[in-house]
N, C-alpha and C. Protein backbone atom coordinates (compact mmCIF):
# COMPACT_ATOMS: atom_id res chain seq x y z
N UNK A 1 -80.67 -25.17 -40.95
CA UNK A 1 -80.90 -24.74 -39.59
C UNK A 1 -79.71 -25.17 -38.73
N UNK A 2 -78.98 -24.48 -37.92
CA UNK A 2 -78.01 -24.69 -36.98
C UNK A 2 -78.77 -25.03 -36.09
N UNK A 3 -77.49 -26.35 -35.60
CA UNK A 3 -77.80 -27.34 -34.17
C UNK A 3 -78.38 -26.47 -33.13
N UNK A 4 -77.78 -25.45 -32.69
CA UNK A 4 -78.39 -25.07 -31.67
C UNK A 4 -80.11 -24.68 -31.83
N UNK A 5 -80.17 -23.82 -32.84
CA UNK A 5 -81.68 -23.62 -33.40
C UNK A 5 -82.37 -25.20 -33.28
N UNK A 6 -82.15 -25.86 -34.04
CA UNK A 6 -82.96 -27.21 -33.95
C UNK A 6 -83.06 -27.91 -32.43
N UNK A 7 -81.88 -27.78 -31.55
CA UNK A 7 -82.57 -28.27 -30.18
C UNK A 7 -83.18 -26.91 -29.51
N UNK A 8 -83.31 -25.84 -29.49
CA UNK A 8 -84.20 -24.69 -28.90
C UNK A 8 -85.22 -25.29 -29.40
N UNK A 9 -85.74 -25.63 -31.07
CA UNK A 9 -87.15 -25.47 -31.16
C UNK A 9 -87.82 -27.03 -30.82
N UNK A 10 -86.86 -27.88 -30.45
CA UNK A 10 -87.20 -28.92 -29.67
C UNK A 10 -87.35 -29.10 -28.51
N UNK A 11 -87.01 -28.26 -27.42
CA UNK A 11 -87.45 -27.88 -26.68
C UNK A 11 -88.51 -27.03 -25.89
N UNK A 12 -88.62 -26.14 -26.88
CA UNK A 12 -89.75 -25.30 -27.02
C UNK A 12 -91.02 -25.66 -27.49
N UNK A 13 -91.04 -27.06 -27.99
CA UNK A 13 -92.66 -27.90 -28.52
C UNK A 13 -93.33 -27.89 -26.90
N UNK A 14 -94.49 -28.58 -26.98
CA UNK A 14 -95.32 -28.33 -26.49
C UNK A 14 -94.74 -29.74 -25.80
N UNK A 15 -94.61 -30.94 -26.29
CA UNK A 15 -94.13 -31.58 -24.86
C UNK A 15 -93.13 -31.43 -24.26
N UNK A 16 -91.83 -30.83 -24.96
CA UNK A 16 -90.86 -30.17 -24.12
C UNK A 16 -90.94 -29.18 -23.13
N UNK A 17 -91.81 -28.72 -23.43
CA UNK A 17 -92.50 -27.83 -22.44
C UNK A 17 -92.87 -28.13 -21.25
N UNK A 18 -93.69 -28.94 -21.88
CA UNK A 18 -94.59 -29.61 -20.61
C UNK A 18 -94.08 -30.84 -19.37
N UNK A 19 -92.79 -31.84 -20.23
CA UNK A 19 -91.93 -32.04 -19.60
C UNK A 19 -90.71 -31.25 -18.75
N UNK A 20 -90.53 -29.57 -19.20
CA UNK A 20 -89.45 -29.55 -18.83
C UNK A 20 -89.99 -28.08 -17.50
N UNK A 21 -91.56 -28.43 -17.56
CA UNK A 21 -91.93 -27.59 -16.49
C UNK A 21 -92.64 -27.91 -15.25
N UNK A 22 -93.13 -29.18 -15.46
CA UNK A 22 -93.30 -30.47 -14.69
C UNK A 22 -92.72 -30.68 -13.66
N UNK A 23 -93.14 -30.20 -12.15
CA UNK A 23 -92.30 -31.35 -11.27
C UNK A 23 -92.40 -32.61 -11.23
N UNK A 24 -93.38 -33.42 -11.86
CA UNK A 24 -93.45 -34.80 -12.10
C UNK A 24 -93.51 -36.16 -12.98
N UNK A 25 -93.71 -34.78 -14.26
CA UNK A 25 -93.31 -35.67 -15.23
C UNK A 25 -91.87 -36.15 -15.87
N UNK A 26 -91.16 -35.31 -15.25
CA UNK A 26 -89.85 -35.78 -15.88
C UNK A 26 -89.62 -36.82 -15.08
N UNK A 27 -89.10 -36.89 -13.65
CA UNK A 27 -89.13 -38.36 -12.83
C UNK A 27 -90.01 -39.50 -13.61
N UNK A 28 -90.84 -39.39 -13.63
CA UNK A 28 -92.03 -40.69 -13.93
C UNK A 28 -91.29 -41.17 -15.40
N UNK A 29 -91.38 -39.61 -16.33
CA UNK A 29 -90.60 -40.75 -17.71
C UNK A 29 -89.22 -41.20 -17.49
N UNK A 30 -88.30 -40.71 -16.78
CA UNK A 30 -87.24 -40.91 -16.01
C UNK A 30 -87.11 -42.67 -15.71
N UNK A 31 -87.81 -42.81 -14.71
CA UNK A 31 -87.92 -44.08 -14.43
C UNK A 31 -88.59 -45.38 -14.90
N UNK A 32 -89.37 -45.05 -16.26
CA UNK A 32 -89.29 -46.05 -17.21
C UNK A 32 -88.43 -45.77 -18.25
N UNK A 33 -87.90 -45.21 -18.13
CA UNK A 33 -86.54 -45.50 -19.06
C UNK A 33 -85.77 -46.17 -18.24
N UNK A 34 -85.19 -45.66 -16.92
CA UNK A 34 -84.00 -46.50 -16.44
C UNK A 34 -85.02 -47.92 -16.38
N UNK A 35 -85.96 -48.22 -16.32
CA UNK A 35 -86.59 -49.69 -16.20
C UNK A 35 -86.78 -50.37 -17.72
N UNK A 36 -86.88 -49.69 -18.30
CA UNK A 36 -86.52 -50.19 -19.90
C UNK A 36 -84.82 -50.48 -20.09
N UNK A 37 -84.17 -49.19 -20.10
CA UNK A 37 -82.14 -50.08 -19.98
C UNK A 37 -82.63 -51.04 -19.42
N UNK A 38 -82.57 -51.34 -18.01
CA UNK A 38 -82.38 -52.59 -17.34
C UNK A 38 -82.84 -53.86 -18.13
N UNK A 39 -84.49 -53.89 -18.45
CA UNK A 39 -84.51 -54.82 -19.34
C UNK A 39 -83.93 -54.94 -20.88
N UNK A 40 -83.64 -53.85 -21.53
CA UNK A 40 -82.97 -53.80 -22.71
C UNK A 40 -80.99 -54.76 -22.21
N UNK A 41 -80.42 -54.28 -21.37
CA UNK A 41 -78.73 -54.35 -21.13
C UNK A 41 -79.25 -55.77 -20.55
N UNK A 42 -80.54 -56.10 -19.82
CA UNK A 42 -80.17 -57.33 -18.84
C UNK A 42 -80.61 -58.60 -20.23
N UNK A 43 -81.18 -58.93 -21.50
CA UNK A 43 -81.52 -59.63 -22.21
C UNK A 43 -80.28 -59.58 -23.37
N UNK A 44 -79.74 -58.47 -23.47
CA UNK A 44 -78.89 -58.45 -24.29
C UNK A 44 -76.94 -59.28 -23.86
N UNK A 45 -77.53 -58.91 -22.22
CA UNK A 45 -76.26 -59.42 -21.80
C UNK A 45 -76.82 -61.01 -21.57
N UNK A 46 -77.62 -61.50 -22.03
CA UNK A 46 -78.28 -63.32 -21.61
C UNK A 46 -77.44 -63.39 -22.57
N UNK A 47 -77.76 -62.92 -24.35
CA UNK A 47 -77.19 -63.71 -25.07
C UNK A 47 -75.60 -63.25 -25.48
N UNK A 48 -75.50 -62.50 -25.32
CA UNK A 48 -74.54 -61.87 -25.20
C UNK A 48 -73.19 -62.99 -24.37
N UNK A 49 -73.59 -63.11 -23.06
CA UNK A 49 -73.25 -64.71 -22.29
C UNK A 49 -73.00 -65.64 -22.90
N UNK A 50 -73.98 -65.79 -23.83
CA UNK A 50 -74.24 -67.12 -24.10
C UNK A 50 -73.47 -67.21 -25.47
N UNK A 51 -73.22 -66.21 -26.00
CA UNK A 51 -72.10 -66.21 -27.11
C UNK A 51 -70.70 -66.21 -26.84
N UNK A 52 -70.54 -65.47 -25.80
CA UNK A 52 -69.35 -65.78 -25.15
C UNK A 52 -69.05 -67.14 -24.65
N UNK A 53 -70.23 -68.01 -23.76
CA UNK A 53 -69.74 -69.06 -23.26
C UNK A 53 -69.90 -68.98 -21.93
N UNK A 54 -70.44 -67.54 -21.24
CA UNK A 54 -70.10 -67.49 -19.76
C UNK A 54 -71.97 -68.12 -19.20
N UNK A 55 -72.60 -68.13 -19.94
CA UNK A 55 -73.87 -68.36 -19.42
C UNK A 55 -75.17 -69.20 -20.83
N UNK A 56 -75.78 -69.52 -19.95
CA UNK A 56 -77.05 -70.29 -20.58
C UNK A 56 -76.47 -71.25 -22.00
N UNK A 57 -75.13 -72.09 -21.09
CA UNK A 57 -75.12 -73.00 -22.29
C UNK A 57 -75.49 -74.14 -22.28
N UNK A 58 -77.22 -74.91 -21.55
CA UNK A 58 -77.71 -75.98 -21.85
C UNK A 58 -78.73 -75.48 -22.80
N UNK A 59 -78.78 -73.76 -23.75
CA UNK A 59 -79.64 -73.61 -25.12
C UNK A 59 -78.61 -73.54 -25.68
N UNK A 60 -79.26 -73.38 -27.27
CA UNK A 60 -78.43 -73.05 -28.61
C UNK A 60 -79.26 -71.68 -28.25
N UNK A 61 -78.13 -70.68 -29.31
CA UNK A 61 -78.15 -69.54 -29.24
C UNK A 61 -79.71 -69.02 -30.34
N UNK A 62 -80.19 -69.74 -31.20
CA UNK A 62 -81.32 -69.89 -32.32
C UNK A 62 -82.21 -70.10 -31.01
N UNK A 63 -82.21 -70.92 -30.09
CA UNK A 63 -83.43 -70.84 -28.84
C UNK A 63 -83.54 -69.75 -28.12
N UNK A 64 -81.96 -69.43 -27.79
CA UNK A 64 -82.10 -68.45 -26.79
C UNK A 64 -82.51 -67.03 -26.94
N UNK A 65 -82.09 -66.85 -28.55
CA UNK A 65 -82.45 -65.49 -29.39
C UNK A 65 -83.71 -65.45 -29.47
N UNK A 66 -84.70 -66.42 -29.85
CA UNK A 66 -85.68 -66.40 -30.75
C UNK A 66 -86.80 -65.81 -29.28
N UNK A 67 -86.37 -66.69 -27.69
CA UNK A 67 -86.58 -66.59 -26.76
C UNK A 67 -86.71 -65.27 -25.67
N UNK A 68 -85.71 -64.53 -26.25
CA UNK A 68 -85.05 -63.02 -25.52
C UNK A 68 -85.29 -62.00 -26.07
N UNK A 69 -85.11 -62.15 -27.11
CA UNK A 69 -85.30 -60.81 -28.43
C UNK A 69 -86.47 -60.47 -28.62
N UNK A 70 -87.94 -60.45 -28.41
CA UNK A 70 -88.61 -60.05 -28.45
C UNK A 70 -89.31 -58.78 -27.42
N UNK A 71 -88.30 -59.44 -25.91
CA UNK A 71 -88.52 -58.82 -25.03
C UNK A 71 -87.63 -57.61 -24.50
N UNK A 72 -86.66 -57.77 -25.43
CA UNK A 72 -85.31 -56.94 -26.03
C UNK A 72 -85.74 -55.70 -26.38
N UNK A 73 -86.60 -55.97 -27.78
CA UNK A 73 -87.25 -54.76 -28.93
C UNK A 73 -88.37 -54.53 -28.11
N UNK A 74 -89.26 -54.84 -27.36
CA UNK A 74 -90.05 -53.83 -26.25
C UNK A 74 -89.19 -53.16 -25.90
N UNK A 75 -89.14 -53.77 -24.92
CA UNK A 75 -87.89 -52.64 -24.03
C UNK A 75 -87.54 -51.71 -24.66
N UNK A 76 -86.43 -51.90 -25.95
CA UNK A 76 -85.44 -50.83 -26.38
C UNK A 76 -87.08 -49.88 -26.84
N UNK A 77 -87.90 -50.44 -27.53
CA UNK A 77 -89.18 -48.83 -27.86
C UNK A 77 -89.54 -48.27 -26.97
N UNK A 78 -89.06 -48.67 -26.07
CA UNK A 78 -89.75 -47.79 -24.51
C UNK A 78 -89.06 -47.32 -23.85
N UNK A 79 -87.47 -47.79 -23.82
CA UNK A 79 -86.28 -46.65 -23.66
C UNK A 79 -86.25 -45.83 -24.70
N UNK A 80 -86.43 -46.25 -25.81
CA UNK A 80 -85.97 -45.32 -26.99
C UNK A 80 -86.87 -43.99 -26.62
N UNK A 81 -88.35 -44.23 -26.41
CA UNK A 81 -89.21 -43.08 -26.66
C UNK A 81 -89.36 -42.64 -25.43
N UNK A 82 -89.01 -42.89 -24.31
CA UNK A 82 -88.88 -42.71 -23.36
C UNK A 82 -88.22 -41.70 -23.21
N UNK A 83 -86.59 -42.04 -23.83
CA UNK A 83 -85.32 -41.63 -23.87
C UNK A 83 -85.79 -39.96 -24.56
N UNK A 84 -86.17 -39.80 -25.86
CA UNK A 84 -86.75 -38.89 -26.41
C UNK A 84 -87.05 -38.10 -25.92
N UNK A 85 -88.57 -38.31 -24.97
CA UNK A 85 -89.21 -37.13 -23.96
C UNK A 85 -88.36 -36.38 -23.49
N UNK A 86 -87.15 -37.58 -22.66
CA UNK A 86 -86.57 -36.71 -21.67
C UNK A 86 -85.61 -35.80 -22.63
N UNK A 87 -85.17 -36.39 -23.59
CA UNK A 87 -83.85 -35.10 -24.69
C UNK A 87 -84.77 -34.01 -24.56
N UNK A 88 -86.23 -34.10 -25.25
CA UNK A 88 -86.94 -32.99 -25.50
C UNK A 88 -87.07 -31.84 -24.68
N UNK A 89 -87.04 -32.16 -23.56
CA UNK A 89 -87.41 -31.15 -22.32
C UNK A 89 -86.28 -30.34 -21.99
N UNK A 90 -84.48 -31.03 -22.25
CA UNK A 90 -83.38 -30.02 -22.13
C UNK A 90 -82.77 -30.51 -23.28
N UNK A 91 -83.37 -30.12 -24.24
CA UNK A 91 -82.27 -30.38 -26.02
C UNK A 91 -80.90 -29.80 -25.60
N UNK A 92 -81.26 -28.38 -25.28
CA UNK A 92 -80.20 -27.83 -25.24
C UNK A 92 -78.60 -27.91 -24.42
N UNK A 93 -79.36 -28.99 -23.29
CA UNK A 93 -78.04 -29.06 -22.17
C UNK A 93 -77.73 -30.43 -22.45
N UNK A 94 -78.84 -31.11 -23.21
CA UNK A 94 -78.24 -32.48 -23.12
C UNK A 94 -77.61 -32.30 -25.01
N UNK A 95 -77.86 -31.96 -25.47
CA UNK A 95 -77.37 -31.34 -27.37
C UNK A 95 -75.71 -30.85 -26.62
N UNK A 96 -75.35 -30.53 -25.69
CA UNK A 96 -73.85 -30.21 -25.17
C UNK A 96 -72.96 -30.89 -24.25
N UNK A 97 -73.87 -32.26 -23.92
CA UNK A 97 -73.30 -32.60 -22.79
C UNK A 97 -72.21 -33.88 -23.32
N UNK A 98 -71.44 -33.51 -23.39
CA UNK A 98 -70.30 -34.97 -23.32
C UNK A 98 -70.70 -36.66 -23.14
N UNK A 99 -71.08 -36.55 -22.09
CA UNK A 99 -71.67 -37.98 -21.49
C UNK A 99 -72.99 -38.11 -22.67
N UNK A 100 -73.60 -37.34 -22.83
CA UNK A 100 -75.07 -37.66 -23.42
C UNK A 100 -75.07 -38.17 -25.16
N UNK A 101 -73.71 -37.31 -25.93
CA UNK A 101 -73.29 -37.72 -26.83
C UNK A 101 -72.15 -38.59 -27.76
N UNK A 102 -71.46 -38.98 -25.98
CA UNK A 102 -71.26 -40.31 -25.82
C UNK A 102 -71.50 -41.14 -26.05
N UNK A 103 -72.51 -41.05 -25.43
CA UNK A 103 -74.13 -42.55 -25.37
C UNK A 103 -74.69 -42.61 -26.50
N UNK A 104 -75.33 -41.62 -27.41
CA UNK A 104 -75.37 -41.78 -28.82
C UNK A 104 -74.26 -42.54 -29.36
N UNK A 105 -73.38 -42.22 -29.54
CA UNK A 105 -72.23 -42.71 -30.57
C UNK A 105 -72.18 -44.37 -29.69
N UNK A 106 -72.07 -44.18 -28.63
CA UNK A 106 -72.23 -45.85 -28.25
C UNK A 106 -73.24 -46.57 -28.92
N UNK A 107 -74.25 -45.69 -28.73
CA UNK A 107 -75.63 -47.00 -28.78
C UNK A 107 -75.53 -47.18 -30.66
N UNK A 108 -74.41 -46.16 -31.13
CA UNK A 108 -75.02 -46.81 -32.97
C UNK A 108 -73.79 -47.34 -32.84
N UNK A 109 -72.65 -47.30 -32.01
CA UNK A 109 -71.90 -48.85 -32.04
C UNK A 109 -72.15 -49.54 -31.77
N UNK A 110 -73.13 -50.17 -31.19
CA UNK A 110 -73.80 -51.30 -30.47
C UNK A 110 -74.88 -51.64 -31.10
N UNK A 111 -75.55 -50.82 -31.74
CA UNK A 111 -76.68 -51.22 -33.21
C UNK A 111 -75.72 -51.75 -34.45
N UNK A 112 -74.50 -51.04 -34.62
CA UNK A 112 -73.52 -51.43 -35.60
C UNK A 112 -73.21 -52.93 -35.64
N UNK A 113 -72.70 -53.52 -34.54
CA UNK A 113 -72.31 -54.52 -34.24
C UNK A 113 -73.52 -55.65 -33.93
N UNK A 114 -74.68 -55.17 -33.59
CA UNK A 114 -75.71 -56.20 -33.78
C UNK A 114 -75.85 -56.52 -35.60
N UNK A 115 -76.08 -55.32 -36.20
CA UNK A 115 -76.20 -55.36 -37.28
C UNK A 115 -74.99 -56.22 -38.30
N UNK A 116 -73.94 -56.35 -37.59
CA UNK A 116 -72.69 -57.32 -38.74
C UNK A 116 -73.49 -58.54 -37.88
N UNK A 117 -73.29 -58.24 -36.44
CA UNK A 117 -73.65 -60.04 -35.95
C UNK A 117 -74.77 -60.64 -36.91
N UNK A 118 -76.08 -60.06 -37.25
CA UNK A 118 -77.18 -60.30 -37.92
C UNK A 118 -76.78 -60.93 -39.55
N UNK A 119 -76.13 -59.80 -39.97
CA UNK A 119 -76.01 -59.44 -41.33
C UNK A 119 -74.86 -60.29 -42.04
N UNK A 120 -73.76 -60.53 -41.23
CA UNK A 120 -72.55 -61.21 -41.78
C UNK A 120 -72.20 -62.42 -40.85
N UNK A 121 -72.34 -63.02 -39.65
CA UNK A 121 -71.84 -63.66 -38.50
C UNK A 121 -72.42 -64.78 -38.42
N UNK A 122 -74.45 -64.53 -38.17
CA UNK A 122 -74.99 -65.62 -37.81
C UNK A 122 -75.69 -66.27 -39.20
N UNK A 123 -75.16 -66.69 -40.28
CA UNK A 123 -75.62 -67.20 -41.44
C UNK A 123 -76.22 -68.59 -41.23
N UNK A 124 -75.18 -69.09 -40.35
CA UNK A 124 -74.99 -70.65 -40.08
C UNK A 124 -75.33 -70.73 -38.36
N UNK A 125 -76.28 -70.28 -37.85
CA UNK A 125 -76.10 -70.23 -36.08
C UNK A 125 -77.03 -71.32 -35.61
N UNK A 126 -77.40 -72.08 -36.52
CA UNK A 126 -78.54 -73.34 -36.35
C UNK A 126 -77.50 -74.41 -36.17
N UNK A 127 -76.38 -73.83 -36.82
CA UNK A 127 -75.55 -75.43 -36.81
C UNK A 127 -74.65 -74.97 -35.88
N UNK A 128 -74.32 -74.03 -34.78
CA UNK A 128 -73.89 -73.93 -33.65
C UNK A 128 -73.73 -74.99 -32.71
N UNK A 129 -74.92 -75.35 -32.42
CA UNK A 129 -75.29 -76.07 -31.43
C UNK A 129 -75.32 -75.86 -29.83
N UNK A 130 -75.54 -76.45 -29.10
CA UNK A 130 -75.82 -76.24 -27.81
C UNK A 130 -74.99 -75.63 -26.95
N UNK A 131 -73.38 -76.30 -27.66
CA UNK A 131 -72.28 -76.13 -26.79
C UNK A 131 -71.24 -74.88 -27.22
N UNK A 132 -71.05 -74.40 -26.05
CA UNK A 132 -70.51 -72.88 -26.49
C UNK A 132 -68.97 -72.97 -27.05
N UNK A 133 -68.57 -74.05 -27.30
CA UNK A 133 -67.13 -74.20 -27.74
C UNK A 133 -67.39 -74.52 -29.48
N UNK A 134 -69.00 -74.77 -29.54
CA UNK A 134 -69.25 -74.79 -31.04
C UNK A 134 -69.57 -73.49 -31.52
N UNK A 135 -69.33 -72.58 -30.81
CA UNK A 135 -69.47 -71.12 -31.66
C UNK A 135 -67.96 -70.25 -32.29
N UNK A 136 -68.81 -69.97 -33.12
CA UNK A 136 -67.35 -69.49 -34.03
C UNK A 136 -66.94 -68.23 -32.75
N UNK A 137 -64.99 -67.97 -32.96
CA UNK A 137 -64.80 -67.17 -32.26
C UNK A 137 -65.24 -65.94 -32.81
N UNK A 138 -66.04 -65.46 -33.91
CA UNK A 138 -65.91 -64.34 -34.38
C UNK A 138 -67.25 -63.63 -33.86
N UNK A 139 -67.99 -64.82 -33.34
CA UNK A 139 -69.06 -64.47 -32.67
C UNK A 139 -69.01 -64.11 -31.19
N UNK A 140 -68.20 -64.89 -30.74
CA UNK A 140 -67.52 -64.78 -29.18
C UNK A 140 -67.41 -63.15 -29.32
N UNK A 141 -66.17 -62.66 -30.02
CA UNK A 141 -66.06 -61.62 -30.12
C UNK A 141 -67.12 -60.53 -29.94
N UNK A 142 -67.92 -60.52 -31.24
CA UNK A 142 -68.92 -59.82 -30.94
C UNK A 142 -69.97 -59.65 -29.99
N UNK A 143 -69.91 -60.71 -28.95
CA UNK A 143 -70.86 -60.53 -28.10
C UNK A 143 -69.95 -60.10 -26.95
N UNK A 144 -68.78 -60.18 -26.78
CA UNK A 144 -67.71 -59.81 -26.11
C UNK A 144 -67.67 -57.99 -26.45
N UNK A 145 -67.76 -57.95 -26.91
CA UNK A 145 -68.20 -56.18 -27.56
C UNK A 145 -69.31 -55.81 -27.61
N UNK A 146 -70.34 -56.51 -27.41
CA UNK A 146 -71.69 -55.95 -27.43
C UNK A 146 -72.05 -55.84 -25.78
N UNK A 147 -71.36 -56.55 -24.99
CA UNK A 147 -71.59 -56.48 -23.79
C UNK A 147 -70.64 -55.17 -23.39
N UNK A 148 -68.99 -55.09 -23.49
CA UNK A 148 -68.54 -54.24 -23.48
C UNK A 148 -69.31 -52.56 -23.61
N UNK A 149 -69.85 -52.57 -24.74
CA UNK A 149 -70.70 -51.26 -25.36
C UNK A 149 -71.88 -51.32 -24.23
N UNK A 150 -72.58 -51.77 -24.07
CA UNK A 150 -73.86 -51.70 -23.36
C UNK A 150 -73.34 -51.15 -21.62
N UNK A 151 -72.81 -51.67 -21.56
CA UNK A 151 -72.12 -51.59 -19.78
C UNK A 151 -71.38 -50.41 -20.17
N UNK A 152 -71.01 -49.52 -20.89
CA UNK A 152 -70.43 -48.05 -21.37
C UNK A 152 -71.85 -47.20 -21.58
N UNK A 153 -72.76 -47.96 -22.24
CA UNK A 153 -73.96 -47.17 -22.57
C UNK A 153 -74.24 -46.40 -21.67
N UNK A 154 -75.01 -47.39 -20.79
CA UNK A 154 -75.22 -47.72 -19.11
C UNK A 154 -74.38 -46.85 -18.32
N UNK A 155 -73.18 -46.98 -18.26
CA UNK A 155 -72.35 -45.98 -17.14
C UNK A 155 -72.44 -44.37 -17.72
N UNK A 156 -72.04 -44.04 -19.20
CA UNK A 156 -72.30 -42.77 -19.90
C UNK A 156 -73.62 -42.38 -19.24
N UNK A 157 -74.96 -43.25 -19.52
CA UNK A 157 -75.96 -42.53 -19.16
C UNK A 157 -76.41 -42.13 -17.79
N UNK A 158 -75.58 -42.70 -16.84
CA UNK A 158 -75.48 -42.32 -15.32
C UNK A 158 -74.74 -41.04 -15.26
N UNK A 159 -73.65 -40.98 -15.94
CA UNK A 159 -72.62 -39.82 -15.67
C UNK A 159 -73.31 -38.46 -16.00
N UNK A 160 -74.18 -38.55 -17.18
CA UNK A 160 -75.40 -37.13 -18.02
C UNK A 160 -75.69 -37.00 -16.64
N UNK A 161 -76.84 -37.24 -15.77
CA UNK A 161 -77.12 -37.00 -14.80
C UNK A 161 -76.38 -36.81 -13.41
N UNK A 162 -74.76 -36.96 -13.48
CA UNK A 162 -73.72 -36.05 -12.56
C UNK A 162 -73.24 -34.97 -13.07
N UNK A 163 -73.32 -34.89 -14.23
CA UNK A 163 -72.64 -33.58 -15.17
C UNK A 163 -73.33 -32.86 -15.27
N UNK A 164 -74.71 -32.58 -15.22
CA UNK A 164 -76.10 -31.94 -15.07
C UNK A 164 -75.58 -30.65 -14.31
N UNK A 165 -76.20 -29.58 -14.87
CA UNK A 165 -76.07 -28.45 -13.38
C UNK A 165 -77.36 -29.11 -12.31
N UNK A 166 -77.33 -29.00 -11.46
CA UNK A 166 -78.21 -29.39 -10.48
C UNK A 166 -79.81 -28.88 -10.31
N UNK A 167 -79.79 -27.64 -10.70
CA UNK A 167 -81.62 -27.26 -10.92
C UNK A 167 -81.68 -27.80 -12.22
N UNK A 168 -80.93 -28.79 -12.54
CA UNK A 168 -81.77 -29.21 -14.23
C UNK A 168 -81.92 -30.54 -14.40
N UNK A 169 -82.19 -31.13 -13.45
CA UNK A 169 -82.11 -32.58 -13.14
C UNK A 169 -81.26 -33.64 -13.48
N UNK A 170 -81.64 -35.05 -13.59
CA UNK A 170 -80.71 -35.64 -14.14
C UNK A 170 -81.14 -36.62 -15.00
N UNK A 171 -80.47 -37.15 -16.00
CA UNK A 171 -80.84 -37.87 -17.11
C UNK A 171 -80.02 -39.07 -17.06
């Protein structure tokens, strides 16, 4: 099936529909998504800080994770599906829009890079310790890039909704 076929008939479901004929449902899912980013970019940038060194260094990063991250992965399921509705309702303008597939390719660089931080980085993050000059720089880094990516996420997904033709709202 060609791209374009696959976002028409995603649009054409029954909640695309119903979202994308709605004067009120698109706002409403609209604004728990932008209230999901906020809490998704604002927990990610705590530790994110705190790997860098710029914030919350009277925890270890094993407190501060174990502490943040839960309220992280809400969030991101409620932007994520959030996020969804709203693709569904204009597959087709947001399936073309620059800014919108931007933000994709950001957000799996920014899943990418959680995923080495996880997978290869924090083996040893118990023996960190409290003080942010005890973190390896390779971690600095990565949270130095994970903040980078998120604050791109974030601005990309403002710009979808200036690039918008104007009777088609904004995302």
């Amino acid at each position: 099936m060609q791209y374009d076929a696959i976002l028409k008939s995603l649009e054409a479901t029954a909640v695309g529909k119903a979202i994308g004929e709605s004067e009120s449902l698109f706002p409403w899912i609209e604004c728990v998504h932008v209230l999901a980013i906020v809490l998704v970019v604002g927990s990610i940038a705590i530790v994110d800080m705190r790997l860098i060194g710029w914030g919350s260094r009277d925890r270890s990063v094993t407190r501060l994770t174990r502490d943040v991250l839960p309220c992280t992965w809400v969030a991101f399921l409620f932007a994520a599906c959030s996020g969804a509705l709203l693709f569904v309702s204009k597959a087709v303008t947001y399936g073309h829009n620059f800014f919108f597939l931007g933000k994709m390719l950001l957000l799996v660089l920014a899943g990418t890079n959680m995923a080495v931080f996880h997978l290869l980085l924090s083996h040893d993050v118990e023996h960190w310790g409290a003080t942010p000059d005890t973190t390896p720089l390779s971690a600095r880094i990565a949270g130095a890039i994970s903040l980078c990516l998120w604050i791109c996420i974030v601005a990309f997904g403002r710009w979808i909704g200036f690039t918008l033709h104007p009777s088609l709202g904004s995302g």
